[in-house]
Protein backbone atom coordinates (compact mmCIF):
# COMPACT_ATOMS: atom_id res chain seq x y z
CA UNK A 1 0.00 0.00 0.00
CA UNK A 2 1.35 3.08 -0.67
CA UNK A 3 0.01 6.69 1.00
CA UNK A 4 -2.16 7.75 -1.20
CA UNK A 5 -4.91 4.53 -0.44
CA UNK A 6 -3.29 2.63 -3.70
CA UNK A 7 -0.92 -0.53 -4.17
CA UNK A 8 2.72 -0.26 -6.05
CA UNK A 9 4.56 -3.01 -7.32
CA UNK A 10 7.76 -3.34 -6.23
CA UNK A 11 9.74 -1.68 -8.80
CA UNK A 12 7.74 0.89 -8.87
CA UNK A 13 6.45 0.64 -11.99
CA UNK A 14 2.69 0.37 -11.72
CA UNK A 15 0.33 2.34 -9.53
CA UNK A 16 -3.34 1.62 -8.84
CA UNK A 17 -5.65 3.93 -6.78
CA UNK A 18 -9.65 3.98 -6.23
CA UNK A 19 -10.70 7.45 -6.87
CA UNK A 20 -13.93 6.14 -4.70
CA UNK A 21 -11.61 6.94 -1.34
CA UNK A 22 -10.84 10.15 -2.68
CA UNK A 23 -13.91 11.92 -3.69
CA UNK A 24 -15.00 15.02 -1.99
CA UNK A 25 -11.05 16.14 -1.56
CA UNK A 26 -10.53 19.82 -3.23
CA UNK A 27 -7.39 19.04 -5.06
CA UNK A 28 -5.41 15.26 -4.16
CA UNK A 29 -2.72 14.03 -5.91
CA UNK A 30 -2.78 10.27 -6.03
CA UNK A 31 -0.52 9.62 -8.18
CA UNK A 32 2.82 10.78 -9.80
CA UNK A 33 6.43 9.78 -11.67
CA UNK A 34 8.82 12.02 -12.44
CA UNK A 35 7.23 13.04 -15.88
CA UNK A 36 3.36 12.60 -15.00
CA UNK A 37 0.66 13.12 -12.07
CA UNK A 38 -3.08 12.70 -11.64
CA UNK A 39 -4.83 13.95 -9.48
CA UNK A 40 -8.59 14.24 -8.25
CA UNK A 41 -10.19 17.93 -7.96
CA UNK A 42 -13.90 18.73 -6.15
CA UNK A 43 -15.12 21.90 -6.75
CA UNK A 44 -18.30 23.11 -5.26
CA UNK A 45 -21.24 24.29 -6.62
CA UNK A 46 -20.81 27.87 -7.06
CA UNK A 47 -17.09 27.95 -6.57
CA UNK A 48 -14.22 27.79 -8.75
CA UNK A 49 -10.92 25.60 -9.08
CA UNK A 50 -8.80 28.83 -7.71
CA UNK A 51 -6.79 30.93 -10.21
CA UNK A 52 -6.30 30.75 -14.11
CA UNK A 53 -3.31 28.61 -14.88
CA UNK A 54 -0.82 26.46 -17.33
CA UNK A 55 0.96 23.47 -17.43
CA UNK A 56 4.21 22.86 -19.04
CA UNK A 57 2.70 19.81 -20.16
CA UNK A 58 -0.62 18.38 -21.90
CA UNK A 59 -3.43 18.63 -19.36
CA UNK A 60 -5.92 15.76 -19.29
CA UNK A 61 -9.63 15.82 -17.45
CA UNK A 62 -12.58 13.71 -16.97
CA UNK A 63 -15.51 14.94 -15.29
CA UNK A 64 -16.84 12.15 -13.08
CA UNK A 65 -19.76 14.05 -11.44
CA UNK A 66 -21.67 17.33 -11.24
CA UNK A 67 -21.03 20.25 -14.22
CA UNK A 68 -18.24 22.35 -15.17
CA UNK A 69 -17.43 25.50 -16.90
CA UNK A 70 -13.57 25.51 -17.93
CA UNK A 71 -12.07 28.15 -19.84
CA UNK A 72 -8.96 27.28 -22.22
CA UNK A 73 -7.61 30.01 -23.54
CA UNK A 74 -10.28 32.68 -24.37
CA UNK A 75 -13.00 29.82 -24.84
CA UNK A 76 -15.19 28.76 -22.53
CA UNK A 77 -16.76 24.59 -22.60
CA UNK A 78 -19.67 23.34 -20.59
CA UNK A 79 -18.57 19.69 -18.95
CA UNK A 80 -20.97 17.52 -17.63
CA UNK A 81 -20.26 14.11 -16.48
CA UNK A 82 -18.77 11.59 -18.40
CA UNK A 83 -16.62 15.01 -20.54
CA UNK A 84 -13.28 14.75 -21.81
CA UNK A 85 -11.32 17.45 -22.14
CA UNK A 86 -7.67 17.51 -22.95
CA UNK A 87 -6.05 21.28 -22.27
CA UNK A 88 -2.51 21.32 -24.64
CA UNK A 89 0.35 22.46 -22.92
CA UNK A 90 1.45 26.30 -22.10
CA UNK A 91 -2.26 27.13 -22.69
CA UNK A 92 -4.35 29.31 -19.70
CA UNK A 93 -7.02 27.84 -18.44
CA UNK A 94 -9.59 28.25 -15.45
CA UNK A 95 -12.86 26.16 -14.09
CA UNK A 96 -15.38 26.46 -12.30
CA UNK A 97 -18.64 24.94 -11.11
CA UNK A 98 -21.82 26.97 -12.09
CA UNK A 99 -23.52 26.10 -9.29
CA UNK A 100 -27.13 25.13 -11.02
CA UNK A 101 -27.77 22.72 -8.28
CA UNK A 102 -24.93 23.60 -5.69
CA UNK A 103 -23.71 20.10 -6.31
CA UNK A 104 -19.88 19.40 -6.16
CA UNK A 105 -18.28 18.91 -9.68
CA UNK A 106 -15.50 15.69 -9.49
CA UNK A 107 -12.71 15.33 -12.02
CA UNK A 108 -9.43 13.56 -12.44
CA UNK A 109 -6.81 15.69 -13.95
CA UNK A 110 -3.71 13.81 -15.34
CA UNK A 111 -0.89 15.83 -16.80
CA UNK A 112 2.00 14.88 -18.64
């Protein structure tokens, strides 16, 4: 077991984590190597994911529950669950939950 509630092989080489045990955390990172991490992000309905950002790599997110609004770049995309959105590197981008139902949006965000 390692700390983030998932199982490693012994080399290192694999890594296997429920989101299940992880939902309802604002921002967790549950996994990472030197050249990748994903990570789990609630955002409440109403709120936002904190301040407009990049990545000096590709950004990768699933919505798992609730609704989003992200902005890349000067565009802005309504996720619902079950939305893939890949966010290329260097580009600025910003979410938030719109709050419709004050339900908590869940994603997992991998970047690479």
């Amino acid at each position: 077991m390692n700390d983030r509630g998932g199982s490693t092989n012994a080399r290192e080489a694999a890594q296997v984590t429920s989101l299940a045990s992880h939902r309802g955390a604002f921002f967790r990172v549950l996994q990472q190597t030197a050249r990748s991490q994903a990570a789990v992000m609630t955002v409440a309905g109403g709120a936002d994911g904190g301040p407009e950002e990049a990545h000096g790599g590709d950004q990768i997110v699933y919505v798992i529950d609730g609704e989003a609004i992200l902005r890349i770049g000067t565009e802005e995309h309504h996720a619902r669950a079950g939305t893939l959105i890949t966010i290329p590197a260097g580009v600025r981008h910003h979410v938030r939950n719109p709050g419709s139902t004050r339900r908590p949006s869940t994603s997992c965000d991998c970047q690479a």
